[in-house]
C-alpha atoms as a PDB file:
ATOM      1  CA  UNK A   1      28.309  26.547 -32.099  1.00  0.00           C
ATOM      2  CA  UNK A   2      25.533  25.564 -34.231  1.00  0.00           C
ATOM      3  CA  UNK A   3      25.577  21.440 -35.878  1.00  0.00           C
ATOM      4  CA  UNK A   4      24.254  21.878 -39.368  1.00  0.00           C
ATOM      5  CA  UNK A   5      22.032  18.865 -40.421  1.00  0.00           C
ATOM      6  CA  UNK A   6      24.654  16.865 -41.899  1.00  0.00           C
ATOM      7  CA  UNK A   7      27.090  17.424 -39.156  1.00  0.00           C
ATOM      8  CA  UNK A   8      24.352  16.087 -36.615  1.00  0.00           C
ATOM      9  CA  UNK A   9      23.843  13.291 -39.208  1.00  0.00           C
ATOM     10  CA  UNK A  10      27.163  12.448 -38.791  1.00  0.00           C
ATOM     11  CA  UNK A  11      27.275  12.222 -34.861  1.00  0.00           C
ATOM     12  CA  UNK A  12      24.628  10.050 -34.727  1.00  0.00           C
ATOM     13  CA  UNK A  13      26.251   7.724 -36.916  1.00  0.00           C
ATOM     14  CA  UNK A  14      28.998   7.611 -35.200  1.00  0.00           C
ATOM     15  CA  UNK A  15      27.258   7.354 -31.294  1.00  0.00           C
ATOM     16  CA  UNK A  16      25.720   4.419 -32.796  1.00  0.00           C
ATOM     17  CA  UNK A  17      28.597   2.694 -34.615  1.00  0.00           C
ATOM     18  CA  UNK A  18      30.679   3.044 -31.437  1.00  0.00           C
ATOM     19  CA  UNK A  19      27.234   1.349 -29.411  1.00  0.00           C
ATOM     20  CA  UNK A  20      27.048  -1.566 -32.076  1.00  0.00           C
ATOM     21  CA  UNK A  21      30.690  -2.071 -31.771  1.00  0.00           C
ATOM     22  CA  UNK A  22      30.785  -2.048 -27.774  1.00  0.00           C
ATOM     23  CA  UNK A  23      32.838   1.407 -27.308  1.00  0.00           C
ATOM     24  CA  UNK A  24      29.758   2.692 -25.892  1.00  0.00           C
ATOM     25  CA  UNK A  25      27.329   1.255 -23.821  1.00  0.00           C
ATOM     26  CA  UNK A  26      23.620   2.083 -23.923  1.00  0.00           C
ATOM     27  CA  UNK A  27      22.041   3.623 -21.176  1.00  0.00           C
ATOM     28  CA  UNK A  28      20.641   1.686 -17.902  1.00  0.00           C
ATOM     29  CA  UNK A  29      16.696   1.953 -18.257  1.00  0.00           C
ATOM     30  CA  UNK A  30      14.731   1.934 -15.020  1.00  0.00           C
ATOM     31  CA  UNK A  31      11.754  -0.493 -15.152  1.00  0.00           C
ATOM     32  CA  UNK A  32       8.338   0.594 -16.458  1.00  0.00           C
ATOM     33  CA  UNK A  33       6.742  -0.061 -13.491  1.00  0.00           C
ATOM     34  CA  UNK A  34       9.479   1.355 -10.841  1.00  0.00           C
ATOM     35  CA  UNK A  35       8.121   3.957  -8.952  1.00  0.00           C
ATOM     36  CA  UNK A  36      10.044   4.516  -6.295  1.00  0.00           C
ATOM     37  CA  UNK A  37      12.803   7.157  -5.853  1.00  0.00           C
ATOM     38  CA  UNK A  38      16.212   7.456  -4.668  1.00  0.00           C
ATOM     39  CA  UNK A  39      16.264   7.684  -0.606  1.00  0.00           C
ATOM     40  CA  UNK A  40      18.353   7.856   3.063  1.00  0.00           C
ATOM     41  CA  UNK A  41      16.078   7.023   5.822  1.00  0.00           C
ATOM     42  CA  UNK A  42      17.266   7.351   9.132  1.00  0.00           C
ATOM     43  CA  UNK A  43      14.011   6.444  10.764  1.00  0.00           C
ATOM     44  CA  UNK A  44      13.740   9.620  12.882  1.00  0.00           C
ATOM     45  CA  UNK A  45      10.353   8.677  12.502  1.00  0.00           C
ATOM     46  CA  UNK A  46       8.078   5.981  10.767  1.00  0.00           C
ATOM     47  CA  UNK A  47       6.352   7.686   7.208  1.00  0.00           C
ATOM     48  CA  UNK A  48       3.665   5.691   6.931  1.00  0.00           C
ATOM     49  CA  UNK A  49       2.895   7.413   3.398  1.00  0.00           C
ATOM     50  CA  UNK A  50       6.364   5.830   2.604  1.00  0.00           C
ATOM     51  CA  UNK A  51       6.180   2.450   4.561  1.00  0.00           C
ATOM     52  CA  UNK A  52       3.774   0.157   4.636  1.00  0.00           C
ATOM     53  CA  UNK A  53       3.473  -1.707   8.219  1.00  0.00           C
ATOM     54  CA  UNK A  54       2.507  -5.458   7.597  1.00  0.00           C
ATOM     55  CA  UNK A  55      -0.195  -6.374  10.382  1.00  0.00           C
ATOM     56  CA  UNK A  56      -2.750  -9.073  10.617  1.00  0.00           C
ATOM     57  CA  UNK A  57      -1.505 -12.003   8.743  1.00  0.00           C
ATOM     58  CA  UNK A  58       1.673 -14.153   7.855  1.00  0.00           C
ATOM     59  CA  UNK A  59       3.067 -15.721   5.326  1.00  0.00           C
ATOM     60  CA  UNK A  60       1.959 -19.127   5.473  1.00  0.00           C
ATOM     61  CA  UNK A  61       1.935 -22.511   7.653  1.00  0.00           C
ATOM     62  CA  UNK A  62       5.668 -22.247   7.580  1.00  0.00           C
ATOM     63  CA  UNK A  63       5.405 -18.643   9.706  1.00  0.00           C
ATOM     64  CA  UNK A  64       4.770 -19.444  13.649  1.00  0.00           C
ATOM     65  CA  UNK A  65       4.212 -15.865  13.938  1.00  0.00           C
ATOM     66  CA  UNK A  66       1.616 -13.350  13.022  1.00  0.00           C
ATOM     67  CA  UNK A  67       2.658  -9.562  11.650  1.00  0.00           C
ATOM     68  CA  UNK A  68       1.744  -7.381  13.650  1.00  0.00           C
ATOM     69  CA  UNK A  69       2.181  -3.082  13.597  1.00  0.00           C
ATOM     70  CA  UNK A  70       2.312  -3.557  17.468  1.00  0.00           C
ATOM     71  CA  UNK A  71       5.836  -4.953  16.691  1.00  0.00           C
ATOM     72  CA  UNK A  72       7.705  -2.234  14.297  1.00  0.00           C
ATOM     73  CA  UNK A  73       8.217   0.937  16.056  1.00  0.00           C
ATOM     74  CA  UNK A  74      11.147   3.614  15.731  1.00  0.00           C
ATOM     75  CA  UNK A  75      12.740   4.475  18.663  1.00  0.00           C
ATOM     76  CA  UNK A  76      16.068   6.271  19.423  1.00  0.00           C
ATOM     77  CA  UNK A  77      16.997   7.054  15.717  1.00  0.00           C
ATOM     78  CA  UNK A  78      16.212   3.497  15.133  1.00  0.00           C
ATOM     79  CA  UNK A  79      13.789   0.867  13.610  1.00  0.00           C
ATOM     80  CA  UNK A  80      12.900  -2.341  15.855  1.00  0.00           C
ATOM     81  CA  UNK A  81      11.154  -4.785  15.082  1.00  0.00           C
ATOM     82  CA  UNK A  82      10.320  -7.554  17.467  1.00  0.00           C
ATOM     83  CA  UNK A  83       9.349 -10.803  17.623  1.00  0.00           C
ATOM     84  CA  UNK A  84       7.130 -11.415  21.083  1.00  0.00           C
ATOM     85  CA  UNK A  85       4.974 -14.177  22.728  1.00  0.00           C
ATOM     86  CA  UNK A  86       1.464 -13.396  22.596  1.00  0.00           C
ATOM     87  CA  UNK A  87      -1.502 -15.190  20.993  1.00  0.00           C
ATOM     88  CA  UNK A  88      -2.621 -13.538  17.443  1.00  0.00           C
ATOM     89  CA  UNK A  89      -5.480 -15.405  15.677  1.00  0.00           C
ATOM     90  CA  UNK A  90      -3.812 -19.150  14.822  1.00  0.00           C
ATOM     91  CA  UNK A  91      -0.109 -18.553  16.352  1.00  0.00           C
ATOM     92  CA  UNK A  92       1.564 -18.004  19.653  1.00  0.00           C
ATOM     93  CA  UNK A  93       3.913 -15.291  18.961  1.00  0.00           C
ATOM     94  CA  UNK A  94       3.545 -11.825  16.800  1.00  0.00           C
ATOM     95  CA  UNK A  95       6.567 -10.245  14.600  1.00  0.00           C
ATOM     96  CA  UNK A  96       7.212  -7.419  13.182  1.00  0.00           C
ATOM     97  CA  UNK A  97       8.001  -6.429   8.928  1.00  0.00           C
ATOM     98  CA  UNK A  98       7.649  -3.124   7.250  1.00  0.00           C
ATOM     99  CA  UNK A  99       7.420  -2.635   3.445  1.00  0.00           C
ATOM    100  CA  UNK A 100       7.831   0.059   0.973  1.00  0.00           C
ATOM    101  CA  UNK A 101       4.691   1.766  -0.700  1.00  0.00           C
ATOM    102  CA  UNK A 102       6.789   2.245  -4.267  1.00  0.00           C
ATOM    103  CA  UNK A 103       8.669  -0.472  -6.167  1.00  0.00           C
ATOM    104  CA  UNK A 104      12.635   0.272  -7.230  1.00  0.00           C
ATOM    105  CA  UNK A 105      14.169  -0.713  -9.716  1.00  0.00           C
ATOM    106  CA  UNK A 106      18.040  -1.108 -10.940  1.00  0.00           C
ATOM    107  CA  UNK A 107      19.979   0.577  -8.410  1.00  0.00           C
ATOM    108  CA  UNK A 108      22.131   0.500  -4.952  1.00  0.00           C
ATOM    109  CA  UNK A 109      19.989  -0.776  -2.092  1.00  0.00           C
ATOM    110  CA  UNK A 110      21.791  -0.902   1.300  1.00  0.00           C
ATOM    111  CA  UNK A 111      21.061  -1.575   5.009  1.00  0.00           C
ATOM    112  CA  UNK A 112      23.173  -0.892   8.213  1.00  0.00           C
ATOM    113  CA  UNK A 113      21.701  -3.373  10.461  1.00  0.00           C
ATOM    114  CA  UNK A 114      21.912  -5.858  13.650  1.00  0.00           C
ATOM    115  CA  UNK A 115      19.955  -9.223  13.063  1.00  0.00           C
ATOM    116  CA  UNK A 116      17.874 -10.724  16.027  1.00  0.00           C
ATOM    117  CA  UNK A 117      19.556 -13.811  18.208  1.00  0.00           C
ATOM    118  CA  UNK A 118      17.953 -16.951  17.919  1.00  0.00           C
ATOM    119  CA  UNK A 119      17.649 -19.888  16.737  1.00  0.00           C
ATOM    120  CA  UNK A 120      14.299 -20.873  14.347  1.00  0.00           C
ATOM    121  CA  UNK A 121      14.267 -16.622  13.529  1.00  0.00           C
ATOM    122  CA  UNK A 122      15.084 -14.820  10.037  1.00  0.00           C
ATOM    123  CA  UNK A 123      16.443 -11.404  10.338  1.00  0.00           C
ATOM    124  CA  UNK A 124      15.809 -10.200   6.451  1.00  0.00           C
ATOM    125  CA  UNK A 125      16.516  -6.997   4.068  1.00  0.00           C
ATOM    126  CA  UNK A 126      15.260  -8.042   0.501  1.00  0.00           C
ATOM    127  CA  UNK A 127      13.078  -6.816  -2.230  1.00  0.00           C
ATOM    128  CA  UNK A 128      10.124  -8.616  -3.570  1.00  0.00           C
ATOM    129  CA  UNK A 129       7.348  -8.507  -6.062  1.00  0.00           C
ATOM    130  CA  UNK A 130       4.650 -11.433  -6.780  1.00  0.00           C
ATOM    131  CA  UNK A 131       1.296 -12.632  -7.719  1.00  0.00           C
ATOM    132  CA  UNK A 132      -0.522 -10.158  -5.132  1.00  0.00           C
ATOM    133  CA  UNK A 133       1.049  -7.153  -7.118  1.00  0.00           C
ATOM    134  CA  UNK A 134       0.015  -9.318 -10.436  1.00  0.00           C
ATOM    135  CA  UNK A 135       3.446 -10.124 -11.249  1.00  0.00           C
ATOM    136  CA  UNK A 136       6.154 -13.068 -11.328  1.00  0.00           C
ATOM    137  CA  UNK A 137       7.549 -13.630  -8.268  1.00  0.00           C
ATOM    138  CA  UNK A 138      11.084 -11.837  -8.578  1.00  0.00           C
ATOM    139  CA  UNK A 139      13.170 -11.559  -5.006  1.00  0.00           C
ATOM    140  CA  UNK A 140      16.862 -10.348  -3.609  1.00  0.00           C
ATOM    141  CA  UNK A 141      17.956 -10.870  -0.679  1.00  0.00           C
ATOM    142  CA  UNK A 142      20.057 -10.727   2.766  1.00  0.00           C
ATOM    143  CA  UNK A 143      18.879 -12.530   5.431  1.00  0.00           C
ATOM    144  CA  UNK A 144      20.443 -13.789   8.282  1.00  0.00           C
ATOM    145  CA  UNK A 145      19.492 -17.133  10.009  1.00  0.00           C
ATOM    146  CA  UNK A 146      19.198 -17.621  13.376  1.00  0.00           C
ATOM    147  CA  UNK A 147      20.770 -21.178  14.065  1.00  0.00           C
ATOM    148  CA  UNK A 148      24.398 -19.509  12.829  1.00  0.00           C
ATOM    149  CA  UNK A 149      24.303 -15.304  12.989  1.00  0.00           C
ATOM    150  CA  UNK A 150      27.823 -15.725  11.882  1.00  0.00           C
ATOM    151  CA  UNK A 151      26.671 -15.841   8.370  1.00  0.00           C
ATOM    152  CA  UNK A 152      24.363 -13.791   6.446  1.00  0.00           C
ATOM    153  CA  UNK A 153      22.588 -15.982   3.215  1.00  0.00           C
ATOM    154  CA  UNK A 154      22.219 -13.708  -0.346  1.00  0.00           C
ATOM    155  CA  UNK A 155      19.755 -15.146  -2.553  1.00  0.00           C
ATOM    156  CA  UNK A 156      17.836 -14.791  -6.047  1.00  0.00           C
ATOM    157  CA  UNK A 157      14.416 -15.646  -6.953  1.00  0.00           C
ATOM    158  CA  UNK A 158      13.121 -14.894 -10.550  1.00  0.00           C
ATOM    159  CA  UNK A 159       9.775 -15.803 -11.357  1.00  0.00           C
ATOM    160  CA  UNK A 160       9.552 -17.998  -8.436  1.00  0.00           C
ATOM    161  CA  UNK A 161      13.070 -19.949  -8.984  1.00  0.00           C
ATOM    162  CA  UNK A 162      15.317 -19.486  -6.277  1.00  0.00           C
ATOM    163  CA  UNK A 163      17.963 -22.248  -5.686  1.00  0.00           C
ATOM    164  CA  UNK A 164      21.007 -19.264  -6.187  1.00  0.00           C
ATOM    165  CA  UNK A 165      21.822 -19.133  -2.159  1.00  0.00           C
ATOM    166  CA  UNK A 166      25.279 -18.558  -1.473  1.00  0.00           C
ATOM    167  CA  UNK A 167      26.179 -18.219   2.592  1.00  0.00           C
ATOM    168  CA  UNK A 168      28.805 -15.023   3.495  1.00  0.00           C
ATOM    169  CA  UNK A 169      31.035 -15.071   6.595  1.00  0.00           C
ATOM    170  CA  UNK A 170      30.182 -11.804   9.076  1.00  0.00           C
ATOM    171  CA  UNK A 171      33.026 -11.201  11.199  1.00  0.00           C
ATOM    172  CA  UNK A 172      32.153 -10.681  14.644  1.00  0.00           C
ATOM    173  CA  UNK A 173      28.900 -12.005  14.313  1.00  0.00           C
ATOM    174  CA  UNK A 174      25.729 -10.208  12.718  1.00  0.00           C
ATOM    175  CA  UNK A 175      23.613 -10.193  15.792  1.00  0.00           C
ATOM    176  CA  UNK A 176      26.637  -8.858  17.873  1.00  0.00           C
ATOM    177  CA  UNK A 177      26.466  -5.449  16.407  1.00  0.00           C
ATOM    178  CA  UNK A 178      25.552  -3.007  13.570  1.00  0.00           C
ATOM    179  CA  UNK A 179      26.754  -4.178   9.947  1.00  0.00           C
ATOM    180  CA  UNK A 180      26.649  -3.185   6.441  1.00  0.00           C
ATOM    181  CA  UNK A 181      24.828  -5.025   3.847  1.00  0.00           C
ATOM    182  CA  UNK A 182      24.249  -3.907   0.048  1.00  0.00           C
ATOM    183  CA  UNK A 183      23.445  -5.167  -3.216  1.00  0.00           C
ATOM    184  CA  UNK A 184      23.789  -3.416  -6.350  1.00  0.00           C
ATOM    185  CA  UNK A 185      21.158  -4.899  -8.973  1.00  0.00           C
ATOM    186  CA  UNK A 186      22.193  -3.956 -12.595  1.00  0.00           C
ATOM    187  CA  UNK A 187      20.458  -5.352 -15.846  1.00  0.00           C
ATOM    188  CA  UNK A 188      23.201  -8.149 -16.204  1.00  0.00           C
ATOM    189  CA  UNK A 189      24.952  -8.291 -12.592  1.00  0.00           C
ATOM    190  CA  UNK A 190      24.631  -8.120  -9.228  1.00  0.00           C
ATOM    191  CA  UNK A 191      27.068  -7.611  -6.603  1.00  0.00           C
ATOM    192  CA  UNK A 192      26.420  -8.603  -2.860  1.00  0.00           C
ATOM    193  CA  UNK A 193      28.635  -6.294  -0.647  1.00  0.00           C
ATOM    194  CA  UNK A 194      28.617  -7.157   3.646  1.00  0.00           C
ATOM    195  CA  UNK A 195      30.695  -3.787   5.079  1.00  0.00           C
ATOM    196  CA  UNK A 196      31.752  -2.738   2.244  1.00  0.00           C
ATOM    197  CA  UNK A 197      33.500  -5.673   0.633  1.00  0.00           C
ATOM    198  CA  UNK A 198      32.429  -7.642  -2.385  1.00  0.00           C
ATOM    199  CA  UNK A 199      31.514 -10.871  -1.169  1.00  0.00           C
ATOM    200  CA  UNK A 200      29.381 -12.059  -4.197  1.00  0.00           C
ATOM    201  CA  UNK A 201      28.689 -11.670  -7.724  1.00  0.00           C
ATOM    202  CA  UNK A 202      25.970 -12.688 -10.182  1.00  0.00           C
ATOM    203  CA  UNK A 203      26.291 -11.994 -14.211  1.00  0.00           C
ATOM    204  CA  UNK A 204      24.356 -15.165 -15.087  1.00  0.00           C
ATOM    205  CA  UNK A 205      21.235 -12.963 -17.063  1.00  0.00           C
ATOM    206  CA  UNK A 206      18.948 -16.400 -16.210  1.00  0.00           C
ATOM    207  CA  UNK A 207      19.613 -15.878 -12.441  1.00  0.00           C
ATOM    208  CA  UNK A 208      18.669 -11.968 -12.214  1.00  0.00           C
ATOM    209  CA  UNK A 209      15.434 -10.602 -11.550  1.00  0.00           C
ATOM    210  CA  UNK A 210      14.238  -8.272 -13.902  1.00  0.00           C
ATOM    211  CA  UNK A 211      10.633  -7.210 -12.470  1.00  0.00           C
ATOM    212  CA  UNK A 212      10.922  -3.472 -10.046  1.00  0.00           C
ATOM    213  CA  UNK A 213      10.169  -5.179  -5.891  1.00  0.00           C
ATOM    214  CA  UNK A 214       9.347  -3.429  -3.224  1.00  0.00           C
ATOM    215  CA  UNK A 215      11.723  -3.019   0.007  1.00  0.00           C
ATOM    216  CA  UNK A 216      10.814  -5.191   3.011  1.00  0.00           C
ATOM    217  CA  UNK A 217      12.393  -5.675   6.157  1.00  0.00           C
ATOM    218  CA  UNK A 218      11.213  -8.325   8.464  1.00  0.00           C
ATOM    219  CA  UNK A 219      11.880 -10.728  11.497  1.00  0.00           C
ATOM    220  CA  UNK A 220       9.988 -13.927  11.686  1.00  0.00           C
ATOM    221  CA  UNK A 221      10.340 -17.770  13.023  1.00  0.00           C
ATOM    222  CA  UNK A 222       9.478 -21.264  12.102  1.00  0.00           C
ATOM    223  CA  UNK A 223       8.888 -24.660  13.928  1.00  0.00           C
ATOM    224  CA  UNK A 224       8.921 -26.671  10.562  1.00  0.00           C
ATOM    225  CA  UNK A 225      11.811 -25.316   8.622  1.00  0.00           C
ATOM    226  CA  UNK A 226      14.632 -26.578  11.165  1.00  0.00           C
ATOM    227  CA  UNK A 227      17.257 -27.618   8.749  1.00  0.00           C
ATOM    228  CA  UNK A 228      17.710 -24.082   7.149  1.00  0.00           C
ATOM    229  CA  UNK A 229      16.889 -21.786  10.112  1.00  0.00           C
ATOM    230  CA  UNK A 230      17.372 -24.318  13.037  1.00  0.00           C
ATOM    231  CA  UNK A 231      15.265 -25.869  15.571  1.00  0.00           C
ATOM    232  CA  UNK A 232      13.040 -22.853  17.474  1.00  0.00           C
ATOM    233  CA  UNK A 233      13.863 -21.443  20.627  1.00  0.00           C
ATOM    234  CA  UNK A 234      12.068 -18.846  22.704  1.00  0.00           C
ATOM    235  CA  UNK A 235      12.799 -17.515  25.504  1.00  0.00           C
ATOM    236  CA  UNK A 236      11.997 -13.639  25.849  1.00  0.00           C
ATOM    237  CA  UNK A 237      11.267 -11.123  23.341  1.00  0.00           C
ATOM    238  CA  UNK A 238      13.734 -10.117  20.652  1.00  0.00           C
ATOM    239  CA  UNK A 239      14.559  -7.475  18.350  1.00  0.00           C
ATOM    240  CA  UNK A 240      16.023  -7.003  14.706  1.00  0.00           C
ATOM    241  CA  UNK A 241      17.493  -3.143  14.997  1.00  0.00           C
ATOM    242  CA  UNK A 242      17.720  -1.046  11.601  1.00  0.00           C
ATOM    243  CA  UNK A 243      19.737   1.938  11.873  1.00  0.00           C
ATOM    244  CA  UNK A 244      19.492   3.130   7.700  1.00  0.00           C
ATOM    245  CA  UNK A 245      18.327   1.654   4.932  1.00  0.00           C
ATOM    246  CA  UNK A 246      18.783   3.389   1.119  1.00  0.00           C
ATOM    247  CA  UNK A 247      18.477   2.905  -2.269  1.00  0.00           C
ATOM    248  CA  UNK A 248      20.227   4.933  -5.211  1.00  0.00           C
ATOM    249  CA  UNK A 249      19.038   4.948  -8.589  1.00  0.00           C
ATOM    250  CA  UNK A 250      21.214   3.277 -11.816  1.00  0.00           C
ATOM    251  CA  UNK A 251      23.611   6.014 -12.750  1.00  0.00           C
ATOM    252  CA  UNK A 252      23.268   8.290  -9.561  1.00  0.00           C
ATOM    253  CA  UNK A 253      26.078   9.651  -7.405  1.00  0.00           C
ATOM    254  CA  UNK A 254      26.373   7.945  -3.872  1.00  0.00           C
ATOM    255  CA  UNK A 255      24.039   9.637  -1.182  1.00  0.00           C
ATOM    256  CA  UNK A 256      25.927   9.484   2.101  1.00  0.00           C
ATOM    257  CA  UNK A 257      29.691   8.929   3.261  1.00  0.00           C
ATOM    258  CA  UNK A 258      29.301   5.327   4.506  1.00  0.00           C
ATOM    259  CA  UNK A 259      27.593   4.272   0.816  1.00  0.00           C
ATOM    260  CA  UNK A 260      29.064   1.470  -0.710  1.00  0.00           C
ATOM    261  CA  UNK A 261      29.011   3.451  -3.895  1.00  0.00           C
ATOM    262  CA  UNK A 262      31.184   6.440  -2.347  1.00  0.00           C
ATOM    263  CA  UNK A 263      33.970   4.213  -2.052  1.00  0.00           C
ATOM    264  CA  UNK A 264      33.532   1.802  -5.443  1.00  0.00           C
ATOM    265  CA  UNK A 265      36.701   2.398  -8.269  1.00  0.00           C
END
């Protein structure tokens, strides 16, 4: 069947009356700048035209340990990344953190995981964008903190403003064994999921990023910051496993059986 001009007049008038009245809701658009694509990796293998192996520096005085590629390597069907003694320029001890090449945008972004034991460590999945890339500092995040692995801390930073932590219970312990974490980043929410359950939300606009991060996952330690990751301890190496890590695009069907999004009403 054919629409004759007037009839396709008339549609559009009424797509958009049912928009400006809320029936319908405009669709989710992907950030300018988002490059990146929707993904499963397994780590079979390390891409390095995908990930980007951080190696050489850290993050600042706060950091007591230096990236290095020496301490992300797949093995097994798995990532690990390790956090070792061993002098690197200023500090004692080298870590490990990988990065995505692409930034994402709106979307599903999930990890199956086991965080490192330790106190004075950070076993993190977040996404991040800042000042090196030329833009606001905008951050998501898991990350699980040594001193109590019984928790895992979500978090918010938009454009540099974090203050939004909110600490989830992780039954059995997040360093004991492999668990779920997701976060599903929409224009006006956020949901925090740990193994499959909703354990957060976030529709406050003012407290959502808005700027397309890059994927990181990283273990590191501190001396100084003792009263949010507890007073270091070291005693042999130790290693942050990653057995998946995915992202689905806004509006996309879920990508494998254990996604958060395959079992969402």
């Amino acid at each position: 069947m054919t629409l004759t001009a007037r009839q396709t007049k008339r549609t559009w008038q009424v797509i958009t009356a049912a928009v400006a009245l809320g029936l319908l809701a405009p669709a989710a658009q992907a950030q300018p700048d988002a490059t990146g694509k929707s993904f499963v990796e397994n780590f079979d293998s390390l891409d390095r035209s995908f990930w980007y192996v951080s190696d050489g520096w850290n993050n600042g005085k706060h950091q007591n340990c230096t990236w290095s590629k020496n301490q992300a390597r797949v093995e097994n069907g798995a990532l690990r990344l390790e956090f070792t003694e061993g002098k690197t320029k200023d500090r004692d001890y080298a870590c490990g953190e990988i990065q995505t090449k692409a930034r994402f945008g709106y979307g599903t972004y999930e990890v199956r995981m086991k965080a490192a034991t330790g106190s004075g460590l950070n076993s993190a999945f977040f996404t991040y964008i800042g000042p090196t890339d030329k833009k606001p500092h905008d951050e998501i995040d898991f990350e699980v903190l040594g001193k109590n692995a019984g928790e895992v801390q979500v978090n918010q930073y938009i454009g540099g403003k974090g203050g939004n932590e909110k600490l989830v219970p992780v039954a059995g312990g997040a360093d004991q064994g492999f668990n779920d974490y997701a976060f599903i980043w929409e224009e006006n929410r956020i949901r925090y999921f740990v193994n499959g359950k909703l354990v957060h939300e976030v529709t406050d606009k003012a407290k959502i990023p808005s700027n397309a991060q890059k994927i990181f996952l990283s273990l590191w330690g501190t001396d100084t910051l003792k009263n949010w990751m507890g007073a270091f301890s070291y005693s042999q190496p130790i290693s942050m496993t990653i057995d998946r890590v995915a992202f689905t695009a806004i509006g996309e069907d879920c990508r494998f059986p254990e996604s958060v999004l395959c079992t969402l009403d």
